[in-house]
Protein backbone atom coordinates (compact mmCIF):
# COMPACT_ATOMS: atom_id res chain seq x y z
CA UNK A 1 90.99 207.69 219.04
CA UNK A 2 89.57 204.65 218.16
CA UNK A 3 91.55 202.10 215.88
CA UNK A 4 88.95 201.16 212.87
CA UNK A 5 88.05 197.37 212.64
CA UNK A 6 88.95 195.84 209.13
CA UNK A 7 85.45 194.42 208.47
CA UNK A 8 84.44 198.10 208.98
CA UNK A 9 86.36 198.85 206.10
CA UNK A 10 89.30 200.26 207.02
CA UNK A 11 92.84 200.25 205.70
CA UNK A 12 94.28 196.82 206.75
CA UNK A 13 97.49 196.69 208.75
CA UNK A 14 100.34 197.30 206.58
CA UNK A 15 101.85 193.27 207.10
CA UNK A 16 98.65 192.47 205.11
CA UNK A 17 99.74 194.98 202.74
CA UNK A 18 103.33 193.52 202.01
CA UNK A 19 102.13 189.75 201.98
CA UNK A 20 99.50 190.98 199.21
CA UNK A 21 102.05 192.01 197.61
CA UNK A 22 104.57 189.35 197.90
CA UNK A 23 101.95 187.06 196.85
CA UNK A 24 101.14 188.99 193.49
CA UNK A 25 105.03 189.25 192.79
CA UNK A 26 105.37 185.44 193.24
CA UNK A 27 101.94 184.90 190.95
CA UNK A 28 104.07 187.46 188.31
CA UNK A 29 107.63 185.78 188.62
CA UNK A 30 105.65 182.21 187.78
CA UNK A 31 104.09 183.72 184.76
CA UNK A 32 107.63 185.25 184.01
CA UNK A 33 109.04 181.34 184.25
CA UNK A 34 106.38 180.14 182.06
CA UNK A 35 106.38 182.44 179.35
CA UNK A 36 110.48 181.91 179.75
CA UNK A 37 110.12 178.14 179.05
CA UNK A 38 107.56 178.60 176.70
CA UNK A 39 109.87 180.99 174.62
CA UNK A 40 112.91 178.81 175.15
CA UNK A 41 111.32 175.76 173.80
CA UNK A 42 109.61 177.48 170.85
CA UNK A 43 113.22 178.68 169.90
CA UNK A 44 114.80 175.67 169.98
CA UNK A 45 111.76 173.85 168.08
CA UNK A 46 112.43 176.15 165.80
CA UNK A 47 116.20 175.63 165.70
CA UNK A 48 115.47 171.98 165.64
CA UNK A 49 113.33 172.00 162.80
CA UNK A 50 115.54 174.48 160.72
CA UNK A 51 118.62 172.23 161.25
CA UNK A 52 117.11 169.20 159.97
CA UNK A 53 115.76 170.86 157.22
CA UNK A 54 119.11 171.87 156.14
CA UNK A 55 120.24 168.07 156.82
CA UNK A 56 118.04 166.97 154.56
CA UNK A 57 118.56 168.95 151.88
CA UNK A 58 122.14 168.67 152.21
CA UNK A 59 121.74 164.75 152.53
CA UNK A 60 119.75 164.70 149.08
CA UNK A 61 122.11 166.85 147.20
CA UNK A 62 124.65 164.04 147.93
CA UNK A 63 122.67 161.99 146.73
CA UNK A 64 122.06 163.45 143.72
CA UNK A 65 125.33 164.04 143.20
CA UNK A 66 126.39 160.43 143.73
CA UNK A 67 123.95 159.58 141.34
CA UNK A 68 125.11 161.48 138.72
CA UNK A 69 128.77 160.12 139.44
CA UNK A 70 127.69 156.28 139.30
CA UNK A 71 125.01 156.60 136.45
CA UNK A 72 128.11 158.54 134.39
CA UNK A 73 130.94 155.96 135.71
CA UNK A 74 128.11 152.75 134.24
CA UNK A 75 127.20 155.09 131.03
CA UNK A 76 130.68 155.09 130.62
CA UNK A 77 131.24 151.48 130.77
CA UNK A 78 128.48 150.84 128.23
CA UNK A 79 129.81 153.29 125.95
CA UNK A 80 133.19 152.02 125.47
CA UNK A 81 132.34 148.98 123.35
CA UNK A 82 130.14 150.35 121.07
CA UNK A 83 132.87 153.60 120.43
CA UNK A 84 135.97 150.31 120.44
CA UNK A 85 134.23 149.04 117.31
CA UNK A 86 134.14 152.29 115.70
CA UNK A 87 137.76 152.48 116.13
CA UNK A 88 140.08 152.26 112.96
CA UNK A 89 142.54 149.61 114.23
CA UNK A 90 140.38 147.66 116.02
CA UNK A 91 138.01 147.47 112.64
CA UNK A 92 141.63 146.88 110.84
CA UNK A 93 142.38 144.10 112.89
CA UNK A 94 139.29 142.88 112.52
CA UNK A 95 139.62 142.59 109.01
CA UNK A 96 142.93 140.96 108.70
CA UNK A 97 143.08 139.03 112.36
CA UNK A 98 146.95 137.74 111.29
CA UNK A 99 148.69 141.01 111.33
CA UNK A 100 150.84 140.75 114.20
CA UNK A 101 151.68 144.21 113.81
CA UNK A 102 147.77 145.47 114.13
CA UNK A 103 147.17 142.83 117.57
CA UNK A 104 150.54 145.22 118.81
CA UNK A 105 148.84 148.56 118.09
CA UNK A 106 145.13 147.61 119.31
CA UNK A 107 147.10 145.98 122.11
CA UNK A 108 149.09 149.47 123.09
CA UNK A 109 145.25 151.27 122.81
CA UNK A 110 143.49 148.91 124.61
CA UNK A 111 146.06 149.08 127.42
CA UNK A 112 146.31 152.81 127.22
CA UNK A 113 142.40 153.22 127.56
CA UNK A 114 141.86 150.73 130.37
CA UNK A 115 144.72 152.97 132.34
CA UNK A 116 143.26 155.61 132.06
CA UNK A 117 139.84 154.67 132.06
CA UNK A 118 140.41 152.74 135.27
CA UNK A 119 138.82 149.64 133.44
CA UNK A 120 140.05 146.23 135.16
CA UNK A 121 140.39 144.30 131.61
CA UNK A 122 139.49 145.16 127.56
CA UNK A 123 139.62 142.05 125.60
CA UNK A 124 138.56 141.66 121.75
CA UNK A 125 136.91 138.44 121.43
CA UNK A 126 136.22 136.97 118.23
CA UNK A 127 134.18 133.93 117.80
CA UNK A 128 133.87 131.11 114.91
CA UNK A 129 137.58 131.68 114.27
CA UNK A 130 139.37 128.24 113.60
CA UNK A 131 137.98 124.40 114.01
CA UNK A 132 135.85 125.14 116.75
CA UNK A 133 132.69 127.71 115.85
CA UNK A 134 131.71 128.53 119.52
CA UNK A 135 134.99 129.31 120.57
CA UNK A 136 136.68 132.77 121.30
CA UNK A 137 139.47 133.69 120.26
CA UNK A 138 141.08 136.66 122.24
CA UNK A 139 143.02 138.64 119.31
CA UNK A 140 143.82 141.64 121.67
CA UNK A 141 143.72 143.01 125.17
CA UNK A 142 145.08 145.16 127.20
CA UNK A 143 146.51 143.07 129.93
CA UNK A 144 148.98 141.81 127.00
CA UNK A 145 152.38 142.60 128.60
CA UNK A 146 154.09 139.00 129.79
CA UNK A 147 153.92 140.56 133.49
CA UNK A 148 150.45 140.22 133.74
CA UNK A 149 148.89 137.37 134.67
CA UNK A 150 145.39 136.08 134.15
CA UNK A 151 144.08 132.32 134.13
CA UNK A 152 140.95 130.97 133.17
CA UNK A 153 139.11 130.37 130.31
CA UNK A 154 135.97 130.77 128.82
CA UNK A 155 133.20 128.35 129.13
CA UNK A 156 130.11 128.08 126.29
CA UNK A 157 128.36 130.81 127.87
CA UNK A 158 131.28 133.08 126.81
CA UNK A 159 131.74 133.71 130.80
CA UNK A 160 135.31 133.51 131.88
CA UNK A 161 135.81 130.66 134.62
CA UNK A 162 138.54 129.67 136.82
C-alpha cells in the first residue's frame, strides 16, 4: 500500500491534527480571558459609578439638612428680639424703667430664655436715658446674677468694647 502524500490531499498525520487543535483551544481560552476582563471591568464600572452616585446623594442630603439646621438656628436669633418687645414685662419695664421689681422679673426671663435658648447674652438697652442722649443704659439682662462677670463697655457705635 502506498502512504498518500498530504499535498495529494490526504488526511494529515494525526500530530498535525492535535496541534490544530491545541492552537484553536489557545485562540478560544484568549477570547475566554478577554471577554472575562471585559465583563469584570464593565461590572465594576458599573459598581463604581452606582457607589458614587449614592455618595452624592447622600453628601447633598447633609447638606440640605445642615442647611435647614443653621438657616433655623440664625432665623431663630433674628426672631427673638422682635418677639422680646412683644413681651408684657419687658414692655412694662419699659414703661416705668425704675421698678426694681420689673428689672428682677425681665431679669429671671431673660436669663431663663438665653438657657435654654443657648444664647451667649440678652441685654435690654435703652438709649437717651439720663444726661447723656447717646448713651445706653442696660436696664436688664440675663447675665444679671453677681457670679457672672462681663467687662467692657459700649462705645458710640453701640458696639461693646474691651
Amino acid at each position: 500500500m502506498r502512504t498518500p502524500s498530504p499535498a495529494g490531499g490526504a488526511r494529515p498525520p494525526p500530530i498535525a491534527k492535535a496541534r490544530a487543535l491545541l492552537d484553536e483551544f489557545d485562540a478560544w481560552r484568549w477570547v475566554l480571558a478577554i471577554v472575562t476582563l471585559t465583563l469584570t471591568l464593565t461590572t465594576f464600572a458599573l459598581a463604581l459609578n452606582t457607589g458614587q452616585a449614592h455618595l452624592r446623594h447622600a453628601s447633598q442630603q447633609r447638606l440640605i439638612i445642615a442647611e435647614a439646621v443653621l438657616r433655623a438656628a440664625v432665623e431663630r436669633d433674628q426672631y427673638l428680639p422682635a418677639v422680646l418687645a412683644l413681651d408684657t414685662e419687658v414692655r412694662a419695664l419699659l414703661g416705668d424703667l425704675e421698678a426694681p421689681h420689673r428689672v428682677a422679673a425681665v431679669n429671671a426671663k431673660f436669663e431663663a430664655i438665653a438657657r435654654t435658648s443657648h444664647v451667649a447674652a440678652i441685654d435690654l438697652l435703652v438709649t437717651g436715658h439720663g444726661d447723656v442722649p447717646m448713651a445706653a443704659v442696660a436696664f436688664a439682662a440675663s447675665l444679671w446674677m453677681p457670679d457672672t462677670r462681663r467687662y467692657g463697655y459700649l462705645d458710640g457705635n453701640g458696639r461693646m468694647s474691651g
